[in-house]
Structures are given as structure tokens and as C-alpha cells.
C-alpha atoms as a PDB file:
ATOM      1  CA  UNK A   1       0.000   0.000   0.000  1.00  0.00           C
ATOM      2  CA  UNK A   2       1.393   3.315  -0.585  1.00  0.00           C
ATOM      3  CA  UNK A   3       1.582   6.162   1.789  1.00  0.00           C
ATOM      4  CA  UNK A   4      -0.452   8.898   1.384  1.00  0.00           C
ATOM      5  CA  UNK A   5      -1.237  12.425   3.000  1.00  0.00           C
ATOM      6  CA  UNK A   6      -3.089  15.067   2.706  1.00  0.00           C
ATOM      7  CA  UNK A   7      -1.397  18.538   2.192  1.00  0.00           C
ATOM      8  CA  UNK A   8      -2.562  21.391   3.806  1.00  0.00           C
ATOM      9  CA  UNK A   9      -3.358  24.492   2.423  1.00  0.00           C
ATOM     10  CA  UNK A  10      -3.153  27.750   4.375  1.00  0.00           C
ATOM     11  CA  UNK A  11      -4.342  31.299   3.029  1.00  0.00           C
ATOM     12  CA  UNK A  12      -3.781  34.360   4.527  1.00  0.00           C
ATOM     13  CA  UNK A  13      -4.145  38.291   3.903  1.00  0.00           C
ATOM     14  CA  UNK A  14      -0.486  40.141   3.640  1.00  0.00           C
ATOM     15  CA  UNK A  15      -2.190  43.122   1.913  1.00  0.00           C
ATOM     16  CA  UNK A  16      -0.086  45.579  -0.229  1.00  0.00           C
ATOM     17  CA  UNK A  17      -2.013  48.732  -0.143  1.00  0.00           C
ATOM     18  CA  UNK A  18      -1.747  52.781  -0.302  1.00  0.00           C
ATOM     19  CA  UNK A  19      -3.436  53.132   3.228  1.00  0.00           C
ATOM     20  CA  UNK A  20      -1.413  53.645   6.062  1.00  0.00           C
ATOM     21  CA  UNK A  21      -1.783  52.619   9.873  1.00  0.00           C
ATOM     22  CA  UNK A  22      -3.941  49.405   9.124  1.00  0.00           C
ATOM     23  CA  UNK A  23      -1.658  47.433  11.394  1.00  0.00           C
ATOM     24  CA  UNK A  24      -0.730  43.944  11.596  1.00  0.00           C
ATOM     25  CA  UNK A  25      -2.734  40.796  11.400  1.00  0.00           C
ATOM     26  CA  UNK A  26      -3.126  38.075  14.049  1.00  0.00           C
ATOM     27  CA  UNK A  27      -4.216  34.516  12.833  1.00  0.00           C
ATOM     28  CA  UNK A  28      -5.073  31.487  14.589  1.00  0.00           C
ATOM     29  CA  UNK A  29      -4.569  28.535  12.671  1.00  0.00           C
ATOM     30  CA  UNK A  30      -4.588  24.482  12.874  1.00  0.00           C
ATOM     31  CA  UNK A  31      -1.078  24.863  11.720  1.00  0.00           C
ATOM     32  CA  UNK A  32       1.171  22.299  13.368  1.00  0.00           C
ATOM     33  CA  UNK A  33       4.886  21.705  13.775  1.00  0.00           C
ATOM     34  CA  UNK A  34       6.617  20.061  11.542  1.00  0.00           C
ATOM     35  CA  UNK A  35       3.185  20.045   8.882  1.00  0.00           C
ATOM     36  CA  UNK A  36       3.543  20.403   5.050  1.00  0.00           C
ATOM     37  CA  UNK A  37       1.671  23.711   3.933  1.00  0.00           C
ATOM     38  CA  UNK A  38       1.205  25.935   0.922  1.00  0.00           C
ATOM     39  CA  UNK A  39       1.435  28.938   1.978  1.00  0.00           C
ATOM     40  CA  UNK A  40      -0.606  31.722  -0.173  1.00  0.00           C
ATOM     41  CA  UNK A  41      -1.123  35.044   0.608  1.00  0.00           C
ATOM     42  CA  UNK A  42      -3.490  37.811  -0.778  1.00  0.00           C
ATOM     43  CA  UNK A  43      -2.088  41.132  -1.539  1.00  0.00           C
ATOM     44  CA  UNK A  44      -4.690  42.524  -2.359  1.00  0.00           C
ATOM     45  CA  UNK A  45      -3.900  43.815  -5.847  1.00  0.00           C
ATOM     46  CA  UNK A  46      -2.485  42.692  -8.971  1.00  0.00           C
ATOM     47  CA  UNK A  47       0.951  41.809  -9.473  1.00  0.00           C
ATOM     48  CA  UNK A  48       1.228  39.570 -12.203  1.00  0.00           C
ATOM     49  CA  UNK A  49       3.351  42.730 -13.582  1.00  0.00           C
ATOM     50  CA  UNK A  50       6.259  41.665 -10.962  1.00  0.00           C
ATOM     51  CA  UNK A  51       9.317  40.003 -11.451  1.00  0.00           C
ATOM     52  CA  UNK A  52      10.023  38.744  -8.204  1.00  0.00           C
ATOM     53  CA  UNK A  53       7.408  37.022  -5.609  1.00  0.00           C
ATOM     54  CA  UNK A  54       8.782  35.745  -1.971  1.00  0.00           C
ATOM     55  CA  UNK A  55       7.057  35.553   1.324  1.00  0.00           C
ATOM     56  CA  UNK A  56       9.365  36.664   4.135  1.00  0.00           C
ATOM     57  CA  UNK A  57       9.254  35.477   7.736  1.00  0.00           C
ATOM     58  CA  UNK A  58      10.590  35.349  11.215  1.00  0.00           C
ATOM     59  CA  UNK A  59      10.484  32.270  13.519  1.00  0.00           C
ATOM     60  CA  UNK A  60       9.621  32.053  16.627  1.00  0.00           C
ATOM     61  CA  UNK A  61      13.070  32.069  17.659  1.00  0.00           C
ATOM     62  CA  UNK A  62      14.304  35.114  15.936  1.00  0.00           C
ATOM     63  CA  UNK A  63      15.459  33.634  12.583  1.00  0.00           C
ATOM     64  CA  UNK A  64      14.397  35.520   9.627  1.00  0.00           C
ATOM     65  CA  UNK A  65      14.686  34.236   5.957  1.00  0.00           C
ATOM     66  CA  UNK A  66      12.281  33.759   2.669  1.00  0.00           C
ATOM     67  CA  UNK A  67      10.797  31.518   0.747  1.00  0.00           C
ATOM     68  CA  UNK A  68      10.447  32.278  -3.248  1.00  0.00           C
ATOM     69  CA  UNK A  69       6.947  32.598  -4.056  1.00  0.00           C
ATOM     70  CA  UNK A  70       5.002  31.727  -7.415  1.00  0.00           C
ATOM     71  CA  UNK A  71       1.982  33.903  -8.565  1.00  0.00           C
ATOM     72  CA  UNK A  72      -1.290  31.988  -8.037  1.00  0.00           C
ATOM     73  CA  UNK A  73      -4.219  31.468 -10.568  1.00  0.00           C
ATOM     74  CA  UNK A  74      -5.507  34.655  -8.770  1.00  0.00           C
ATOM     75  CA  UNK A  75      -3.360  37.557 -10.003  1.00  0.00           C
ATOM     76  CA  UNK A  76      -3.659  39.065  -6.528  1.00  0.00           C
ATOM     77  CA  UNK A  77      -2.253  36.066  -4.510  1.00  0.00           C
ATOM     78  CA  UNK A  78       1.011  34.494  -4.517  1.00  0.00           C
ATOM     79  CA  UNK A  79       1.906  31.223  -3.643  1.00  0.00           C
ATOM     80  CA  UNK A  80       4.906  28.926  -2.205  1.00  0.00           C
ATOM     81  CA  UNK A  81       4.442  24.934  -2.359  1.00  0.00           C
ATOM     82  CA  UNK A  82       5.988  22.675   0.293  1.00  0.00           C
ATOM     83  CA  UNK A  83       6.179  25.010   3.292  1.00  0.00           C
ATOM     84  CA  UNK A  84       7.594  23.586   6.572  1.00  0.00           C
ATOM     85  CA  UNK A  85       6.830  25.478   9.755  1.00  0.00           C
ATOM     86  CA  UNK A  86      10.047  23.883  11.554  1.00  0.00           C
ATOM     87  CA  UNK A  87       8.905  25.629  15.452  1.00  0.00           C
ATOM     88  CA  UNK A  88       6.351  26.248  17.355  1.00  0.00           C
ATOM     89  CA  UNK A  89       5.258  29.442  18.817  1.00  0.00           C
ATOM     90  CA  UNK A  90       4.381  33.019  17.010  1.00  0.00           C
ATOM     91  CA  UNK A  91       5.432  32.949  13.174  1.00  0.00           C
ATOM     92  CA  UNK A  92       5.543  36.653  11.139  1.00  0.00           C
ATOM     93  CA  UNK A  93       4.955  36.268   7.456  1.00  0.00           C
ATOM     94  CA  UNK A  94       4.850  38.816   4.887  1.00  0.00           C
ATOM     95  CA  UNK A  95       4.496  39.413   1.069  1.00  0.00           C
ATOM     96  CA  UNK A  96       7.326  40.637  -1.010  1.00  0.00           C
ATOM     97  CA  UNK A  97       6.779  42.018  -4.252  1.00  0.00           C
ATOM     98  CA  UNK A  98       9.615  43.219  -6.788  1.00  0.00           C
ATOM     99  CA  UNK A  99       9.493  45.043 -10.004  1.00  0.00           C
ATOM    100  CA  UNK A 100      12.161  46.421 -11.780  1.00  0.00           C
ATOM    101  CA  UNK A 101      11.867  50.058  -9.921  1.00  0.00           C
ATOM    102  CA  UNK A 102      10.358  49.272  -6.551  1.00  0.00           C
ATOM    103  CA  UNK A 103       9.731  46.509  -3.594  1.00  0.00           C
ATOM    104  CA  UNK A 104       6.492  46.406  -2.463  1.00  0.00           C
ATOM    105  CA  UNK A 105       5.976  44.556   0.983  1.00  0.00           C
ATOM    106  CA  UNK A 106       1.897  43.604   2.578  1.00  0.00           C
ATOM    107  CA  UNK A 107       0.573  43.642   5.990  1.00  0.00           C
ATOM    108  CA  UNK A 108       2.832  41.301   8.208  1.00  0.00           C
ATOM    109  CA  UNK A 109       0.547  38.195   9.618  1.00  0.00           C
ATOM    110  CA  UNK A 110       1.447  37.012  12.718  1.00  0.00           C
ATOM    111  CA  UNK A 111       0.976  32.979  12.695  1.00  0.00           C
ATOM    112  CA  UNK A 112       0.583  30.491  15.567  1.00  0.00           C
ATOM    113  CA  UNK A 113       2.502  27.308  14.798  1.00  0.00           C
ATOM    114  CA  UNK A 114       0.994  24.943  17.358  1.00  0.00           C
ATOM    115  CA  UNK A 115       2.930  21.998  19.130  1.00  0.00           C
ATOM    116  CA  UNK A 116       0.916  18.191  18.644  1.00  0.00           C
ATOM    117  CA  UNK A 117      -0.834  16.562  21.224  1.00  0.00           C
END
């Protein structure tokens, strides 16, 4: 028999947008250590014009790094495949969007990676 699993898909709003002061984002999730997730976030506009899509974090523990992103069917919503959330505790993930003249970052999301039972 061969082994199967069921990958886990987790969406979440890193908004790029002209408004200021809107904050960050807190989201409670049935993300677990150690889980297999594609990760997509919405920014809110379209930028299938960009040449350059990552999603940028910081662990729980302080480490920061990114993850190069795809665009998604949706124009407005990129997308990385394969996603490990290596710790538990209080993830930050935001969009990164490059064009040839600017970098355009969303709304950080703040992400609890929970610990199984």
C-alpha cells in the first residue's frame, strides 16, 4: 500500500495597499509543527506585472529568511508549495513584491505554529 497524505493548504491576507496605519494581522490557525503547507497570501492587488514574488518570515526564535513565491491562478495572490513550519510558537509572514523600480511589501501576519498533542 502506498503512503499517502493530505497537504494542507493555508491562506492568509499580507495586503499591499496605499493606506497607512492598518496594522498587523493576528491569525489562529490548525497549523502544526513540523506540517507540510502551501502557503498563499493575498495582496490585495495585482501583481502579475512583478518580477520577483517571496514571502518573508521570522520564527519564533528570531530567525528571519524567505521563501520564493510563485503567482497563483488569482493575479492578486502568490503562492509557495511545500512550506515547513520547523517551530512552534508566534510565526511573522509577509508578502514581497519586486518590479524592476520598486519593492512592495503587505501587511505582516502574525501565525501560531501549534505543538501536537
Amino acid at each position: 500500500m502506498s503512503e499517502t497524505f493530505c497537504k494542507r493548504k493555508l491562506e492568509l491576507e499580507s495586503r499591499i495597499t496605499d493606506e497607512v496605519g492598518l496594522g498587523e494581522e493576528f491569525e489562529v490557525s490548525d497549523v502544526f509543527v513540523d506540517d507540510v503547507v502551501d502557503v498563499i497570501l493575498n495582496t490585495g492587488c495585482d501583481v502579475s506585472n512583478a518580477t520577483v514574488w517571496k514571502i518573508r518570515y521570522e520564527k519564533p526564535s528570531g530567525g528571519k529568511g524567505e521563501w520564493s513565491a510563485t503567482l497563483d491562478d488569482d493575479p492578486t495572490k502568490i503562492r509557495c508549495s511545500n512550506v515547513v513550519f520547523d517551530e512552534v510558537g508566534q510565526w511573522k509572514i509577509q508578502a514581497c513584491v519586486e518590479t524592476p523600480i520598486a519593492k512592495n511589501y503587505g501587511r505582516i501576519v502574525h501565525l501560531l505554529v501549534k505543538t501536537h498533542l
